[in-house]
PDB file of N, CA and C in Angstrom:
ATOM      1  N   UNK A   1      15.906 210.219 -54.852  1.00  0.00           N
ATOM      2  CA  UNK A   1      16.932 210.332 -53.845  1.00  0.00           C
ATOM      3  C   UNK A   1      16.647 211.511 -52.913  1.00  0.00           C
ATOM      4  N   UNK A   2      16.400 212.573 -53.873  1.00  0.00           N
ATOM      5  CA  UNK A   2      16.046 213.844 -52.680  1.00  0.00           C
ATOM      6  C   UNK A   2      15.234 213.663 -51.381  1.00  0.00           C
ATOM      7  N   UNK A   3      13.700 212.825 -52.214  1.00  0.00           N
ATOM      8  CA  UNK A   3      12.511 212.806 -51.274  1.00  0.00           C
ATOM      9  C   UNK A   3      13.057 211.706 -49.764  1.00  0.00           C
ATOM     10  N   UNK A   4      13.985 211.069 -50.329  1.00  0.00           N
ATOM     11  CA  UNK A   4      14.534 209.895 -49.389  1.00  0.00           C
ATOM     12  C   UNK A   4      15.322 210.961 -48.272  1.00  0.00           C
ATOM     13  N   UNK A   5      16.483 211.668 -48.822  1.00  0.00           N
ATOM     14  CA  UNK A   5      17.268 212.495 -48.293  1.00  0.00           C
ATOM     15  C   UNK A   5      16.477 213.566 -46.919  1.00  0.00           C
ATOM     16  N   UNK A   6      15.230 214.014 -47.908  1.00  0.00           N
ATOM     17  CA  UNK A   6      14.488 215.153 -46.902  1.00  0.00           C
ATOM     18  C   UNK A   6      13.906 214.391 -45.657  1.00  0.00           C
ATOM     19  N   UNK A   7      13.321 213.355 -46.226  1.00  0.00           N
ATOM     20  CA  UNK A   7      12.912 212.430 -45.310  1.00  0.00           C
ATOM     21  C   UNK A   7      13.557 212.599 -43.714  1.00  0.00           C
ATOM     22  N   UNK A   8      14.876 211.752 -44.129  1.00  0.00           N
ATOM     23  CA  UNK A   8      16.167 211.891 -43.010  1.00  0.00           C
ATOM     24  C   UNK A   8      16.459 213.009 -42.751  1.00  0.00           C
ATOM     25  N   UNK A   9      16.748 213.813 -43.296  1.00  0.00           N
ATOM     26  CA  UNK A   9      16.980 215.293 -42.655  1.00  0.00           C
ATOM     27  C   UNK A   9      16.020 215.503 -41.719  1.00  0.00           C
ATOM     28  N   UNK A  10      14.485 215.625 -42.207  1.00  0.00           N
ATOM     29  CA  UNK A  10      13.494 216.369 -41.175  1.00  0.00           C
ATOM     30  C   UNK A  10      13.468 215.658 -40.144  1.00  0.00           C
ATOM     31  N   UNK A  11      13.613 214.625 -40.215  1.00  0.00           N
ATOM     32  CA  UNK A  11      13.577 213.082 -38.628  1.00  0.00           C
ATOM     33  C   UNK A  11      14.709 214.006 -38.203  1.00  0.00           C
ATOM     34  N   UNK A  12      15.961 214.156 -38.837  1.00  0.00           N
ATOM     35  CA  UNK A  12      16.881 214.501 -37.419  1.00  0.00           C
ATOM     36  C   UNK A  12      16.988 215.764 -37.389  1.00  0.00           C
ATOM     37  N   UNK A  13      16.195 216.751 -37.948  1.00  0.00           N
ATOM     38  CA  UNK A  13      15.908 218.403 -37.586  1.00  0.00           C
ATOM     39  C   UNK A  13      15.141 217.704 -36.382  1.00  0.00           C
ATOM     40  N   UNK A  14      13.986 217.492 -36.431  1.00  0.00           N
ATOM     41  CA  UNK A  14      12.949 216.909 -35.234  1.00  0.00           C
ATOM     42  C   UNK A  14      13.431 216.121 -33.787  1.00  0.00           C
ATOM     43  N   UNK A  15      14.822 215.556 -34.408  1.00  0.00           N
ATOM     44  CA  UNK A  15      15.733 214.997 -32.821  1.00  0.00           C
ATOM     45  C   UNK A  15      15.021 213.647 -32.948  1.00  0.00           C
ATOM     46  N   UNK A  16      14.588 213.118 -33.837  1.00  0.00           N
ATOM     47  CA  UNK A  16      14.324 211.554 -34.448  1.00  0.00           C
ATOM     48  C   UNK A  16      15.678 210.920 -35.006  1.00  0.00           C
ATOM     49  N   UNK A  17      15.754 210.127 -35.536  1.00  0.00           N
ATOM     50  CA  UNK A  17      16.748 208.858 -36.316  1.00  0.00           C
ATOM     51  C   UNK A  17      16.410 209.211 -37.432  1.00  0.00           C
ATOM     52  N   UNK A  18      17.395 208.988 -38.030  1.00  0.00           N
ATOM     53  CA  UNK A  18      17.037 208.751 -39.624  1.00  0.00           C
ATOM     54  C   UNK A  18      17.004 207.228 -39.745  1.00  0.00           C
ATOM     55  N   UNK A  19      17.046 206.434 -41.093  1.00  0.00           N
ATOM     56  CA  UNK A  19      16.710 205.460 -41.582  1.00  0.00           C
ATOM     57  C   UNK A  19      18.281 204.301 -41.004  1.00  0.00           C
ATOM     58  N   UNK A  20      19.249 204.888 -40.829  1.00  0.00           N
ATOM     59  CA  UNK A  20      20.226 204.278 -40.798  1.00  0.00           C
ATOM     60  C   UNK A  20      20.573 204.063 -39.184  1.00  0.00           C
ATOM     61  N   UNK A  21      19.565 204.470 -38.504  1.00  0.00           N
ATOM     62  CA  UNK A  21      19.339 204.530 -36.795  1.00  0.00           C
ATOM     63  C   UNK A  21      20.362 206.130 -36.725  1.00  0.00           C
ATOM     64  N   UNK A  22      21.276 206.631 -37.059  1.00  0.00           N
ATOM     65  CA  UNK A  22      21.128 207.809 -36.497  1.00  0.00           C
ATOM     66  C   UNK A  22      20.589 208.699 -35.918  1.00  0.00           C
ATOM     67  N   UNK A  23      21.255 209.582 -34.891  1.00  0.00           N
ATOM     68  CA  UNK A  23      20.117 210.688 -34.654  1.00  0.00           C
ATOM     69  C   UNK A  23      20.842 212.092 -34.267  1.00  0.00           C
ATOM     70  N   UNK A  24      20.179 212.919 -34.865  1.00  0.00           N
ATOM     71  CA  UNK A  24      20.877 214.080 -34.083  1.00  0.00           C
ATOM     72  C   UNK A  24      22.053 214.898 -35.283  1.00  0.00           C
ATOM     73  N   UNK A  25      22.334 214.066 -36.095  1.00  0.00           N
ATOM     74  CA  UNK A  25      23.483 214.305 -37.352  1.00  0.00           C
ATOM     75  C   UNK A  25      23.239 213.730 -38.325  1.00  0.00           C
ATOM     76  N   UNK A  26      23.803 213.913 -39.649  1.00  0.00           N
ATOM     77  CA  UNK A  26      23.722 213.154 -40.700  1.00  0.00           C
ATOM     78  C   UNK A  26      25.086 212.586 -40.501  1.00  0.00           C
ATOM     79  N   UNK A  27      25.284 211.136 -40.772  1.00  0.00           N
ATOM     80  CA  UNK A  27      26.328 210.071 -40.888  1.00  0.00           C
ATOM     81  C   UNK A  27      26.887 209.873 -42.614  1.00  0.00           C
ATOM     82  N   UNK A  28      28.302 209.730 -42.790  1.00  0.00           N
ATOM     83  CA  UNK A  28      28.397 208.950 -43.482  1.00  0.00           C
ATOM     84  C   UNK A  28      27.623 208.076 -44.190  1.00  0.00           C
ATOM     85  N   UNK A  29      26.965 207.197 -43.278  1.00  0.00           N
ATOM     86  CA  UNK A  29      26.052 205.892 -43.637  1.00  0.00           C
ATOM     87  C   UNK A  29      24.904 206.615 -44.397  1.00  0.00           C
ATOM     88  N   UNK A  30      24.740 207.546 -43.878  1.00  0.00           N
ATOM     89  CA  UNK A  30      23.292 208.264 -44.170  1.00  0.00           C
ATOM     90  C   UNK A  30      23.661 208.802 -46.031  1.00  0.00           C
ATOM     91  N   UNK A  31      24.436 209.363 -46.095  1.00  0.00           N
ATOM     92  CA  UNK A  31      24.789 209.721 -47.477  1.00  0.00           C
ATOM     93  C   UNK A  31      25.219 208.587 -48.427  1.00  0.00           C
ATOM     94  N   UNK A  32      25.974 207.538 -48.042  1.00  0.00           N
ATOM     95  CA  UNK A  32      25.966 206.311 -48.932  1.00  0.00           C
ATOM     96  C   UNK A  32      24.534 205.696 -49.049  1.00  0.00           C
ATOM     97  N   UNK A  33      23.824 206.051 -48.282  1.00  0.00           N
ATOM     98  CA  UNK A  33      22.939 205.303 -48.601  1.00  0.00           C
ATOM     99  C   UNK A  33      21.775 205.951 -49.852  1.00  0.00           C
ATOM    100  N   UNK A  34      21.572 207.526 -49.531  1.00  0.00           N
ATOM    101  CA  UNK A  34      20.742 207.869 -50.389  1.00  0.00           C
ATOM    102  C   UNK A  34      21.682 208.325 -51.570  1.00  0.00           C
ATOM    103  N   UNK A  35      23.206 207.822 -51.764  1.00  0.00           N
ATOM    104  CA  UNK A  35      23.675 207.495 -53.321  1.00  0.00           C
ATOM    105  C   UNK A  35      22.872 206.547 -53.803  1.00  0.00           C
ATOM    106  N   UNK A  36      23.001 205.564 -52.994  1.00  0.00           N
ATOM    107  CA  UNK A  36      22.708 203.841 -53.344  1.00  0.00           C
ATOM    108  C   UNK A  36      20.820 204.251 -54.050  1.00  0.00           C
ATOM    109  N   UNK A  37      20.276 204.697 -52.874  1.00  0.00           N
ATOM    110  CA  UNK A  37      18.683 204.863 -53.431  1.00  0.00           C
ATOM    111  C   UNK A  37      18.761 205.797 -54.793  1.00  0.00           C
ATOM    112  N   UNK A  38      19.843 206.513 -55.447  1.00  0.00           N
ATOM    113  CA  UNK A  38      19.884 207.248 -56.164  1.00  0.00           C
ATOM    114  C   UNK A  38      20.213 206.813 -57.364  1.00  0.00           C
ATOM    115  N   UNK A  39      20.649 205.624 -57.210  1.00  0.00           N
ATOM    116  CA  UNK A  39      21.861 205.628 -58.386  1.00  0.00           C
ATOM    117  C   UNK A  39      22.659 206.041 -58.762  1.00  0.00           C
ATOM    118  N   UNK A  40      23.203 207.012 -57.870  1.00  0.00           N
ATOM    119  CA  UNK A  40      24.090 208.122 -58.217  1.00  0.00           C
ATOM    120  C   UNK A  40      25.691 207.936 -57.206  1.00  0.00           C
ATOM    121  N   UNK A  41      26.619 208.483 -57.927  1.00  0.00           N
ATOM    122  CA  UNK A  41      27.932 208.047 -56.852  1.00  0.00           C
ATOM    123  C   UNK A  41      27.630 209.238 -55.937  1.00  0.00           C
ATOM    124  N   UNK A  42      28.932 209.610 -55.049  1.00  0.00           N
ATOM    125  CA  UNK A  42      29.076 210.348 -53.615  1.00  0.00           C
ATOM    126  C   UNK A  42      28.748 211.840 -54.037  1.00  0.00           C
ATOM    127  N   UNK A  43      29.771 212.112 -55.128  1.00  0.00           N
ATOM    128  CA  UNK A  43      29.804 213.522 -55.164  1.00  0.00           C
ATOM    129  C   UNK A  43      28.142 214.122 -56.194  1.00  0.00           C
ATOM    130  N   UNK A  44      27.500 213.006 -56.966  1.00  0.00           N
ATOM    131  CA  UNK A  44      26.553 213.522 -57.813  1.00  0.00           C
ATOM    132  C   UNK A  44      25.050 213.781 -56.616  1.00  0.00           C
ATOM    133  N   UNK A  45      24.978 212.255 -55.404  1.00  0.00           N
ATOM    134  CA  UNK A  45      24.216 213.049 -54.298  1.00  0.00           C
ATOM    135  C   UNK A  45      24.208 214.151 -53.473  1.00  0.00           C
ATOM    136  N   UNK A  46      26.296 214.542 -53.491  1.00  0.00           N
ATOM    137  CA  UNK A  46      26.043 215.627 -52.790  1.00  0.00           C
ATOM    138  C   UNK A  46      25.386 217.073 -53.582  1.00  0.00           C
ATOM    139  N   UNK A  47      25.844 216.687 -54.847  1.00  0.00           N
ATOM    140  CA  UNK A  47      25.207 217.875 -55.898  1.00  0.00           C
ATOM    141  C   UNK A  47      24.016 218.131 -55.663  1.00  0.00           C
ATOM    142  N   UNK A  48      23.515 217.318 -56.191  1.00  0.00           N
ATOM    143  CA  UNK A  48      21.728 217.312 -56.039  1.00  0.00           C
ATOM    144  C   UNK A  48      21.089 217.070 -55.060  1.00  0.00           C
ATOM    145  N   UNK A  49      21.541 217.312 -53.500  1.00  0.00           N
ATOM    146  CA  UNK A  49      21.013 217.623 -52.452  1.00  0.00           C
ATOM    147  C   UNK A  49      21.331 219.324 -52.070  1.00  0.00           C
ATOM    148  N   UNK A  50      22.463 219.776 -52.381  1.00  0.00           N
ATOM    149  CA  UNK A  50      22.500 221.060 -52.900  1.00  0.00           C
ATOM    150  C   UNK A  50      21.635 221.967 -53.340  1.00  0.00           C
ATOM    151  N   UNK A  51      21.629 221.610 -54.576  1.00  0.00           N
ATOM    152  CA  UNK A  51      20.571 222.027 -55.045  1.00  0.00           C
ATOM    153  C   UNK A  51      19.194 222.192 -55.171  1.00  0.00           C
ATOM    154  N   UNK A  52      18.738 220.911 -55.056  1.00  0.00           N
ATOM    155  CA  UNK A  52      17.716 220.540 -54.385  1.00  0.00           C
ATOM    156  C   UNK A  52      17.065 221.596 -53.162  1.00  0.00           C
ATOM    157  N   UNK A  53      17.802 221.165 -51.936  1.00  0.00           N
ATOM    158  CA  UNK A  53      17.599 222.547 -50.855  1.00  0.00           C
ATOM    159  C   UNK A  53      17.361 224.147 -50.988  1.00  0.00           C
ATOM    160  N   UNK A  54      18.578 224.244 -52.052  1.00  0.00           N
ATOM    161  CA  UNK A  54      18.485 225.527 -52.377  1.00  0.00           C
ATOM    162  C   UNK A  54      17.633 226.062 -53.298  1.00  0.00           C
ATOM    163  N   UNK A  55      16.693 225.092 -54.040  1.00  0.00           N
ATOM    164  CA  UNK A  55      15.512 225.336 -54.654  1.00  0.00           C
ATOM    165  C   UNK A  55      14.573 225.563 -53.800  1.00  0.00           C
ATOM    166  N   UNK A  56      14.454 224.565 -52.673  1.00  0.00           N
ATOM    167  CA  UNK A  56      13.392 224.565 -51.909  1.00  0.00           C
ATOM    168  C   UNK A  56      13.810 226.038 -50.574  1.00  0.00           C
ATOM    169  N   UNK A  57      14.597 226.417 -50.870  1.00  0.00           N
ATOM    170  CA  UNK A  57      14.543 227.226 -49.870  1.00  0.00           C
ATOM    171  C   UNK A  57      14.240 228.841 -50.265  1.00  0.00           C
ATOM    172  N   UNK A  58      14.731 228.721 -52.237  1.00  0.00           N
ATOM    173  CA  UNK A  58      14.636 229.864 -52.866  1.00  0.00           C
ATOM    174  C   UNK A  58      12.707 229.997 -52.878  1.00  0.00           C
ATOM    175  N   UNK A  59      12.394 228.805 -53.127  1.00  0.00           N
ATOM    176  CA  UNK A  59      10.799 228.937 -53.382  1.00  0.00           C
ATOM    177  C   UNK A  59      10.227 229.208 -52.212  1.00  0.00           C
ATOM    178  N   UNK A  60      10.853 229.573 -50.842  1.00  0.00           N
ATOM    179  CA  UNK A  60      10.368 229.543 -49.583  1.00  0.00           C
ATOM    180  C   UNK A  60       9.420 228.385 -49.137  1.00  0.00           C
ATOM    181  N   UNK A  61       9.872 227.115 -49.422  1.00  0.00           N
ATOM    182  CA  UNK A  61       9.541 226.073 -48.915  1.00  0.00           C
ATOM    183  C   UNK A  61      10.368 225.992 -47.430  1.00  0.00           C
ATOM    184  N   UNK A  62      11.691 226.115 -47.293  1.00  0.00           N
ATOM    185  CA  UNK A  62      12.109 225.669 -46.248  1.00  0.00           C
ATOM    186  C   UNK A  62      12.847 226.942 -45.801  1.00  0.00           C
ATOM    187  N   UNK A  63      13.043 226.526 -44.241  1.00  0.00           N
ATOM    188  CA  UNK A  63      13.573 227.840 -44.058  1.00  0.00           C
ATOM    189  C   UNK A  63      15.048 227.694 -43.758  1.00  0.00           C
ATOM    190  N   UNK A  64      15.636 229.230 -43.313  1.00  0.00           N
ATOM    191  CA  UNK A  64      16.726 229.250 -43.429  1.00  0.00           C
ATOM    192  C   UNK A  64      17.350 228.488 -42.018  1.00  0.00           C
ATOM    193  N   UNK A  65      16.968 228.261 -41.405  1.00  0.00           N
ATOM    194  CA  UNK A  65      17.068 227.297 -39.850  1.00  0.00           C
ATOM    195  C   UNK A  65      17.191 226.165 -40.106  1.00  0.00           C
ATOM    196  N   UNK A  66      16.270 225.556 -41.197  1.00  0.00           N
ATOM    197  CA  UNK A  66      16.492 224.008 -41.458  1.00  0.00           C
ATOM    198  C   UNK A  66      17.898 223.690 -42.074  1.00  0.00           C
ATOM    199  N   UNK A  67      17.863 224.639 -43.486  1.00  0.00           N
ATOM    200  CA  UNK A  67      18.813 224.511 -44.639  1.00  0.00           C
ATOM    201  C   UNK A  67      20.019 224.275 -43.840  1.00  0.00           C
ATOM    202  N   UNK A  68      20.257 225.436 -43.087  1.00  0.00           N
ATOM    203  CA  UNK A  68      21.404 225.749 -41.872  1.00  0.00           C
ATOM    204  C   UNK A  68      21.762 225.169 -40.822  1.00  0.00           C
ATOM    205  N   UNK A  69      20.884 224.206 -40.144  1.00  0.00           N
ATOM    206  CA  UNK A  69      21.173 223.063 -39.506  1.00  0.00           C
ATOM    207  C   UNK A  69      21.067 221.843 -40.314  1.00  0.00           C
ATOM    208  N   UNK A  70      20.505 221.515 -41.089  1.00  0.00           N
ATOM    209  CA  UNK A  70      21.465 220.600 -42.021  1.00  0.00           C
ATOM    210  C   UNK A  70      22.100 220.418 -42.946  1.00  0.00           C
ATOM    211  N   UNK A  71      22.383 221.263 -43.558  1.00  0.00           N
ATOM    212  CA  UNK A  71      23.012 221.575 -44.850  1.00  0.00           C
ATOM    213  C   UNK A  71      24.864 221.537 -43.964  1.00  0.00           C
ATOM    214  N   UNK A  72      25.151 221.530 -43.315  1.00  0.00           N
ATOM    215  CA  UNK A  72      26.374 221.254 -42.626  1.00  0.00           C
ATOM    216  C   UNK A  72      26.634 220.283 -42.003  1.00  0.00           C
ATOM    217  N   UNK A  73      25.961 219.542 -41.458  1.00  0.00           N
ATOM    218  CA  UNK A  73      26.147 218.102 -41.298  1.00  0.00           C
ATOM    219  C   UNK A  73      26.123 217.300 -42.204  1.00  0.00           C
ATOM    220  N   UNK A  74      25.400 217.961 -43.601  1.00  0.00           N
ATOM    221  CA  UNK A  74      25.451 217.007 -44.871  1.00  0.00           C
ATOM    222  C   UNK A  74      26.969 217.025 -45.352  1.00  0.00           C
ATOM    223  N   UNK A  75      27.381 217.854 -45.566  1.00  0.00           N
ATOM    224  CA  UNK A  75      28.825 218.302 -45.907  1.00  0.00           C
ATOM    225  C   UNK A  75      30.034 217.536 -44.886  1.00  0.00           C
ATOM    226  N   UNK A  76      29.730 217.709 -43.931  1.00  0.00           N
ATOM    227  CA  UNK A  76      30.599 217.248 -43.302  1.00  0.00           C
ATOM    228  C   UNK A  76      30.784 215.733 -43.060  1.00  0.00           C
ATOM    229  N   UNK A  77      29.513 214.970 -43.540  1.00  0.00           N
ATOM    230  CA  UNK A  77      29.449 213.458 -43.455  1.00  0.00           C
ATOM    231  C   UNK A  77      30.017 213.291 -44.927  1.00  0.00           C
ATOM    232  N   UNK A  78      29.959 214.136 -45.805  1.00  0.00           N
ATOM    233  CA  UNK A  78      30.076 213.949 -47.548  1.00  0.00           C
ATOM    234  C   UNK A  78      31.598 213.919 -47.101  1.00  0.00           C
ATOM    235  N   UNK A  79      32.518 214.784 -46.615  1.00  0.00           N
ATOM    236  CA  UNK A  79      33.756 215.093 -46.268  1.00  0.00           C
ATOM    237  C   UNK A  79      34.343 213.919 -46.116  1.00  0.00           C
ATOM    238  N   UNK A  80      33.643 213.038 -45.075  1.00  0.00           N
ATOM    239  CA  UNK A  80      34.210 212.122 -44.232  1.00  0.00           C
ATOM    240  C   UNK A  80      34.194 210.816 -45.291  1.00  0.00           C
ATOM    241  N   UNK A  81      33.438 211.167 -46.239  1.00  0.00           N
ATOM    242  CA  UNK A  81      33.368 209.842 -47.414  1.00  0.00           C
ATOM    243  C   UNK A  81      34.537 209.774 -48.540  1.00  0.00           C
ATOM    244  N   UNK A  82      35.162 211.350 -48.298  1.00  0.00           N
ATOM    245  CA  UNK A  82      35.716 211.160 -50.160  1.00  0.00           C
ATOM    246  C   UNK A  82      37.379 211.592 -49.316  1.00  0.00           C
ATOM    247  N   UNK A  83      37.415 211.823 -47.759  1.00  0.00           N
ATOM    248  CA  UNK A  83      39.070 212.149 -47.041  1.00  0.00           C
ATOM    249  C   UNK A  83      38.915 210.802 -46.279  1.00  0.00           C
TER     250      UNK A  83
END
């Protein structure tokens, strides 16, 4: 699920689409979907995209620009799934 997730993120850090034709934000659609690739319900993808990031950002894989421009659009599409 992650590798699916980063996928879409970096397309729309880059000002590309993600998989669900978005662009520019993470959607709703975008987070049901990498539950669905996950097997996992709403709140266990939002966990482990969490974390996930914040591994990769502790290991200085990613930086704090990426995490920070999407790590809030993730949240806020997660928001829009469970209000």
């Amino acid at each position: 699920m992650y590798d699916e997730a980063f996928r879409d993120l970096r397309k729309l850090y880059r000002g590309d689409a993600s998989e669900t034709g978005r662009s520019r934000n993470v959607g709703k659609e975008d987070v049901v979907r990498w539950s669905v690739v996950g097997s996992l319900n709403l709140t266990q993808t939002f966990d482990r995209l969490g974390i996930e990031l914040s591994r990769d950002y502790a290991a200085g894989i990613l930086t704090w620009e990426f995490c920070d421009v999407t790590a809030n659009p993730v949240w806020r599409a997660y928001r829009s799934t469970t209000g």
